[in-house]
C-alpha atoms as a PDB file:
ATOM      1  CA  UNK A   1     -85.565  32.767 -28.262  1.00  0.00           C
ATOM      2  CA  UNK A   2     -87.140  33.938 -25.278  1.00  0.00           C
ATOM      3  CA  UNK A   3     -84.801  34.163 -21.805  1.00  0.00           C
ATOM      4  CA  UNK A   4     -85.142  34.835 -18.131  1.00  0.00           C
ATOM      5  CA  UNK A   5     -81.946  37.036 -16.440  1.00  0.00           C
ATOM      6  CA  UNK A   6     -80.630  35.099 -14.024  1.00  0.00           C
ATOM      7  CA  UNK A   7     -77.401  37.581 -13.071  1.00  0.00           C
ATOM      8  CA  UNK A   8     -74.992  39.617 -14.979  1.00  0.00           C
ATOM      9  CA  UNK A   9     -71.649  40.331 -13.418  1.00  0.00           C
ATOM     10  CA  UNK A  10     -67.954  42.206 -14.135  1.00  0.00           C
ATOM     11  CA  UNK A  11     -64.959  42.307 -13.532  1.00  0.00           C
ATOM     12  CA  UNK A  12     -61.431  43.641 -14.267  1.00  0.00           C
ATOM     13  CA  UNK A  13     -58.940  41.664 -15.176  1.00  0.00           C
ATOM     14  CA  UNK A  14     -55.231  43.253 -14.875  1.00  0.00           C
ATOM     15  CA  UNK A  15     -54.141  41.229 -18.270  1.00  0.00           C
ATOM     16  CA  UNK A  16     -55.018  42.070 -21.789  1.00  0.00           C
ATOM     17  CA  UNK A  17     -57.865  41.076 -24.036  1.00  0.00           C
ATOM     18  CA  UNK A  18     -56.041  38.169 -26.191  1.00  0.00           C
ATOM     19  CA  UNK A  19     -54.532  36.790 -22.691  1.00  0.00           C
ATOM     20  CA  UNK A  20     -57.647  36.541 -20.599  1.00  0.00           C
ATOM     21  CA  UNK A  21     -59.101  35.147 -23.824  1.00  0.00           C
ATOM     22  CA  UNK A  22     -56.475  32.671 -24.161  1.00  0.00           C
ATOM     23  CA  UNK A  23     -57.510  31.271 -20.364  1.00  0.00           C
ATOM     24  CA  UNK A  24     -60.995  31.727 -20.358  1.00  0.00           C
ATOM     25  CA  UNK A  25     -61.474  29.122 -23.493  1.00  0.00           C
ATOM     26  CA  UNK A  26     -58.332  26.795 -21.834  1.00  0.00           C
ATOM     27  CA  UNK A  27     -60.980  24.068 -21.540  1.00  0.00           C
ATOM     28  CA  UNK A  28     -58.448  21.725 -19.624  1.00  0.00           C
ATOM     29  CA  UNK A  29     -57.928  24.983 -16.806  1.00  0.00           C
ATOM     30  CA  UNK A  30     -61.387  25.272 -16.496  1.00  0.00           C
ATOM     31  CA  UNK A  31     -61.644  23.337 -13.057  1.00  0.00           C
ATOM     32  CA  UNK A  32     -58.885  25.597 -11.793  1.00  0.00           C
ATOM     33  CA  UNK A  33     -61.591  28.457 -11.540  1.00  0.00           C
ATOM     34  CA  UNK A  34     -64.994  27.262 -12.205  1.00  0.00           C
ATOM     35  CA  UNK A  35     -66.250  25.304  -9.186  1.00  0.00           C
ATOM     36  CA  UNK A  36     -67.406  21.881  -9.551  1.00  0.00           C
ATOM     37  CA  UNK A  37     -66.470  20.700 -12.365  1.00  0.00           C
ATOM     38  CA  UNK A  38     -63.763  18.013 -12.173  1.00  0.00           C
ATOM     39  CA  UNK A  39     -62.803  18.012 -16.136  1.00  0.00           C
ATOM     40  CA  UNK A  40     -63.642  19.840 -19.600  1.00  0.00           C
ATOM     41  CA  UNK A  41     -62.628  19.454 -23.180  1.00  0.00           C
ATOM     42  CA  UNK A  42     -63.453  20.443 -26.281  1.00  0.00           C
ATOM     43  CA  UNK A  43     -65.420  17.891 -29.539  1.00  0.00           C
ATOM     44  CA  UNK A  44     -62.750  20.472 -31.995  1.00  0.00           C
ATOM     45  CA  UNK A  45     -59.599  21.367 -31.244  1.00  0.00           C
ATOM     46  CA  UNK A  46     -61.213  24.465 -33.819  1.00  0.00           C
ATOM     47  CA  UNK A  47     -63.230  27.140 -31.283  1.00  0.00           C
ATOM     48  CA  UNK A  48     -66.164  27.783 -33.633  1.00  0.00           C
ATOM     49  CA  UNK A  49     -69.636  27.866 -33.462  1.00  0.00           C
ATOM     50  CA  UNK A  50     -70.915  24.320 -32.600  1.00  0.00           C
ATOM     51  CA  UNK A  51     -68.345  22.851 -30.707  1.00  0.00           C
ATOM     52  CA  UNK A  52     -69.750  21.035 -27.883  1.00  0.00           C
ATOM     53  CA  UNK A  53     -67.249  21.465 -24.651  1.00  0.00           C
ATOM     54  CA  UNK A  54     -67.892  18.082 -22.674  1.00  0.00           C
ATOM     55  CA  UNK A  55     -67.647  18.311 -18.945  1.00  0.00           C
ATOM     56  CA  UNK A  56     -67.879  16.589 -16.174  1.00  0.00           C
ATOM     57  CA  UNK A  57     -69.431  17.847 -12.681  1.00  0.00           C
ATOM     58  CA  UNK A  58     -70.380  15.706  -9.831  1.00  0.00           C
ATOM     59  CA  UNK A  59     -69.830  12.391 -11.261  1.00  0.00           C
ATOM     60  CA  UNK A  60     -72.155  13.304 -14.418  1.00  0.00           C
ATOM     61  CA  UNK A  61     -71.258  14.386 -17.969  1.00  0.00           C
ATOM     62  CA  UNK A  62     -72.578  17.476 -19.464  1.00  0.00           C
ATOM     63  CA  UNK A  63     -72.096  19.440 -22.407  1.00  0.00           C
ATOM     64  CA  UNK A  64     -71.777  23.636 -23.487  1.00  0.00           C
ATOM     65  CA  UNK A  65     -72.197  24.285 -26.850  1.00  0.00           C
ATOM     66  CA  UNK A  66     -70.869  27.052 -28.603  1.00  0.00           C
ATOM     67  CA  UNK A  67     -73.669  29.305 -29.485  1.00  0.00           C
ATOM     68  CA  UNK A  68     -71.765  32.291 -30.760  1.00  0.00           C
ATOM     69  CA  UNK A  69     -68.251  33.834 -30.636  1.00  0.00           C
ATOM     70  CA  UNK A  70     -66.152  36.745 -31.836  1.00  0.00           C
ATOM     71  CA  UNK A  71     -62.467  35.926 -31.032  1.00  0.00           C
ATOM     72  CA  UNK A  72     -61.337  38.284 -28.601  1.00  0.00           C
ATOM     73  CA  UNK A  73     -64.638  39.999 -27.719  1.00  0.00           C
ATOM     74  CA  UNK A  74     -67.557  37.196 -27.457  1.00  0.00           C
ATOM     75  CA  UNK A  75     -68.420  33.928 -26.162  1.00  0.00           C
ATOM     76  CA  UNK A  76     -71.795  32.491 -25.791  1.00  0.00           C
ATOM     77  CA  UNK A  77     -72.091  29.247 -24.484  1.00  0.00           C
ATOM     78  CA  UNK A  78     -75.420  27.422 -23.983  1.00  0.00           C
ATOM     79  CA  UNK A  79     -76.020  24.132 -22.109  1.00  0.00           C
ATOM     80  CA  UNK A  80     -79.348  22.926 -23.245  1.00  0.00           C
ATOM     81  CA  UNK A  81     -82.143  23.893 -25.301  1.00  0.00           C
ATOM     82  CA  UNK A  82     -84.346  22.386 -22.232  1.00  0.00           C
ATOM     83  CA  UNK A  83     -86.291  23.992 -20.753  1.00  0.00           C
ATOM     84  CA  UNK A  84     -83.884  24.886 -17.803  1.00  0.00           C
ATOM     85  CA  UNK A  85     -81.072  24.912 -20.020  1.00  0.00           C
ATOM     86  CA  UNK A  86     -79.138  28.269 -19.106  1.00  0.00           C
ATOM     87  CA  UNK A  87     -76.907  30.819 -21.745  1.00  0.00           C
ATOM     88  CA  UNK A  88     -73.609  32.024 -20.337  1.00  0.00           C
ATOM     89  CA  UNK A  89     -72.422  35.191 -22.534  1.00  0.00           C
ATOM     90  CA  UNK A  90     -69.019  36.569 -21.860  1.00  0.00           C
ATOM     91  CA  UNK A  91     -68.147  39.331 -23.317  1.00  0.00           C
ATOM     92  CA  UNK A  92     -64.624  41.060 -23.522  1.00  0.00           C
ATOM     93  CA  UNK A  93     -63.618  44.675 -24.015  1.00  0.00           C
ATOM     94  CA  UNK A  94     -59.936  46.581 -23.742  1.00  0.00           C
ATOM     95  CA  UNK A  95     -59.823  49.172 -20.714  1.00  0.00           C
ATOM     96  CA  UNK A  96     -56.495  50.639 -21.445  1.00  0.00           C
ATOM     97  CA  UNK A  97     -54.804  47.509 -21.561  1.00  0.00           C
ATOM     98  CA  UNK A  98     -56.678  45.706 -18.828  1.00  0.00           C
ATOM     99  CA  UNK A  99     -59.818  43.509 -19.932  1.00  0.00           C
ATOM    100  CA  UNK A 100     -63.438  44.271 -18.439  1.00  0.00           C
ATOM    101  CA  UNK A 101     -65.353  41.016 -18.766  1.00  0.00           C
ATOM    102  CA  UNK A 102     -69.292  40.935 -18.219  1.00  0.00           C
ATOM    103  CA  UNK A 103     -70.849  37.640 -17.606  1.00  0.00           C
ATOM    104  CA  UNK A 104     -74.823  37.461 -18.755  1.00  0.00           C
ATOM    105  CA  UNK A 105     -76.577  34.170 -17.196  1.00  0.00           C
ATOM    106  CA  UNK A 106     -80.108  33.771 -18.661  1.00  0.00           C
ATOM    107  CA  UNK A 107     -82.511  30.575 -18.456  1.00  0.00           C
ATOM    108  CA  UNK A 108     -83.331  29.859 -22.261  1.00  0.00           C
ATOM    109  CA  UNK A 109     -86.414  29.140 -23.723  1.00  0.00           C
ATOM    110  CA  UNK A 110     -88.116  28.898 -20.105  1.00  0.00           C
ATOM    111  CA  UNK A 111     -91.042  26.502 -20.249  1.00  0.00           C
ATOM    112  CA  UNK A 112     -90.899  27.152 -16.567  1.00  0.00           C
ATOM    113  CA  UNK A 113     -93.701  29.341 -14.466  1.00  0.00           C
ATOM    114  CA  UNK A 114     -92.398  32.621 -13.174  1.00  0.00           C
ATOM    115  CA  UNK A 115     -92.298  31.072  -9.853  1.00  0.00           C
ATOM    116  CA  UNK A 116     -90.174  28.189 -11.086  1.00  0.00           C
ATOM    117  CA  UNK A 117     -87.539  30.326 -13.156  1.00  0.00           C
ATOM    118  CA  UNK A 118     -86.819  32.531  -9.952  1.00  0.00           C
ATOM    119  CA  UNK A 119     -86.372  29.694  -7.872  1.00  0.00           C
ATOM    120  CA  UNK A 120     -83.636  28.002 -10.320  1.00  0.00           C
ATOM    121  CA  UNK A 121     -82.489  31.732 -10.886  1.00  0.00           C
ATOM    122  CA  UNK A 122     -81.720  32.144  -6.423  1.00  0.00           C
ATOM    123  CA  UNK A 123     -80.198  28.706  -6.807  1.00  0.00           C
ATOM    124  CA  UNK A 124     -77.489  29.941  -9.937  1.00  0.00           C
ATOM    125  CA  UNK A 125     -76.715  33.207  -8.350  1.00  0.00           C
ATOM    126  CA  UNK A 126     -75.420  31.401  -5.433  1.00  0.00           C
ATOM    127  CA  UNK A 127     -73.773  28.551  -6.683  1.00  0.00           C
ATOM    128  CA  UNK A 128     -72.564  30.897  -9.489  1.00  0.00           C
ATOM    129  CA  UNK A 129     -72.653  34.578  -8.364  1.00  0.00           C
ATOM    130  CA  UNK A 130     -68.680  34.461  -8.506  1.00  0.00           C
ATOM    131  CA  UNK A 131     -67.737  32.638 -11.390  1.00  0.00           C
ATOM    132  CA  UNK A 132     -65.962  35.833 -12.566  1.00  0.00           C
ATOM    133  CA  UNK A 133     -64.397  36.864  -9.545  1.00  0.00           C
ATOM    134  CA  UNK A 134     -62.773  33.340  -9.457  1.00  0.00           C
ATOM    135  CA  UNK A 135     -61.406  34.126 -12.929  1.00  0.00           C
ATOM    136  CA  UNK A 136     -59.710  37.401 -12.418  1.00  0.00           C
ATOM    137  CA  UNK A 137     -58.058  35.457  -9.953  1.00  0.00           C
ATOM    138  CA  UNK A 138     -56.946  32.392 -11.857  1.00  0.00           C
ATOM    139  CA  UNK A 139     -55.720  34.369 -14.853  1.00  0.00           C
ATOM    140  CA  UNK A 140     -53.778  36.931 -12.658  1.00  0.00           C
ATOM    141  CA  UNK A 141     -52.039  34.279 -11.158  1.00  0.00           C
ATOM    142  CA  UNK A 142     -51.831  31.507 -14.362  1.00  0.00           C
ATOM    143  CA  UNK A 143     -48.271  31.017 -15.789  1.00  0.00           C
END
């Protein structure tokens, strides 16, 4: 599968690992930090690899679908196998008892020109750029 890097951020988050887990795959919170998108939830109530997460954003439905995951330590979601369908990889790792999360964005399977992909890549960073900021502070502040 070929990919174009859109962004990869980090952050961390003052909880531990199984807690910021715990929020970042709370499909129903997701509109508390992710901007845009009005609703989420989940095909399985099972997180495995397949589940389609349906959302909606601007009056449209979309879907994630669960690409790969490690409970605890790894989620890769993917929204489309189009050719501007993008790859969000989170990945999770202990910093003495605090969790450092880096976010990858890549455009998948890019049947896009060079030209095209950084033009869609200007347009993620900055409706995207701080999905993970807006995180660390929804699950610092979450119940």
């Amino acid at each position: 599968m070929s990919q174009f890097s859109v962004f990869e951020s980090t952050v961390v988050i003052h909880l531990p690992v199984h807690r910021v887990w715990e929020l970042l795959t709370d499909w129903a919170a997701t509109p508390l930090w992710i901007h845009g998108i009005g609703s989420m939830h989940s095909d399985d109530p099972q997180l495995k690899v397949g589940t389609q997460l349906v959302y909606r954003v601007a009056g449209h439905e979309r879907v994630y679908r669960v690409h790969d995951l490690i409970e605890n330590r790894l989620l890769i979601l993917h929204t489309s196998e189009n050719p501007d369908g993008l790859s969000y990889r989170y990945d999770l790792k202990d910093d003495a008892g605090h969790t450092e999360v880096v976010l990858q964005v890549a455009i998948i399977n890019p049947d896009l020109t060079v030209e095209q992909c950084e033009e869609l890549a200007a347009n993620i960073r900055e409706s995207e750029g701080d999905k993970l900021d807006q995180l660390r502070l929804y699950a610092e502040q979450a119940p």
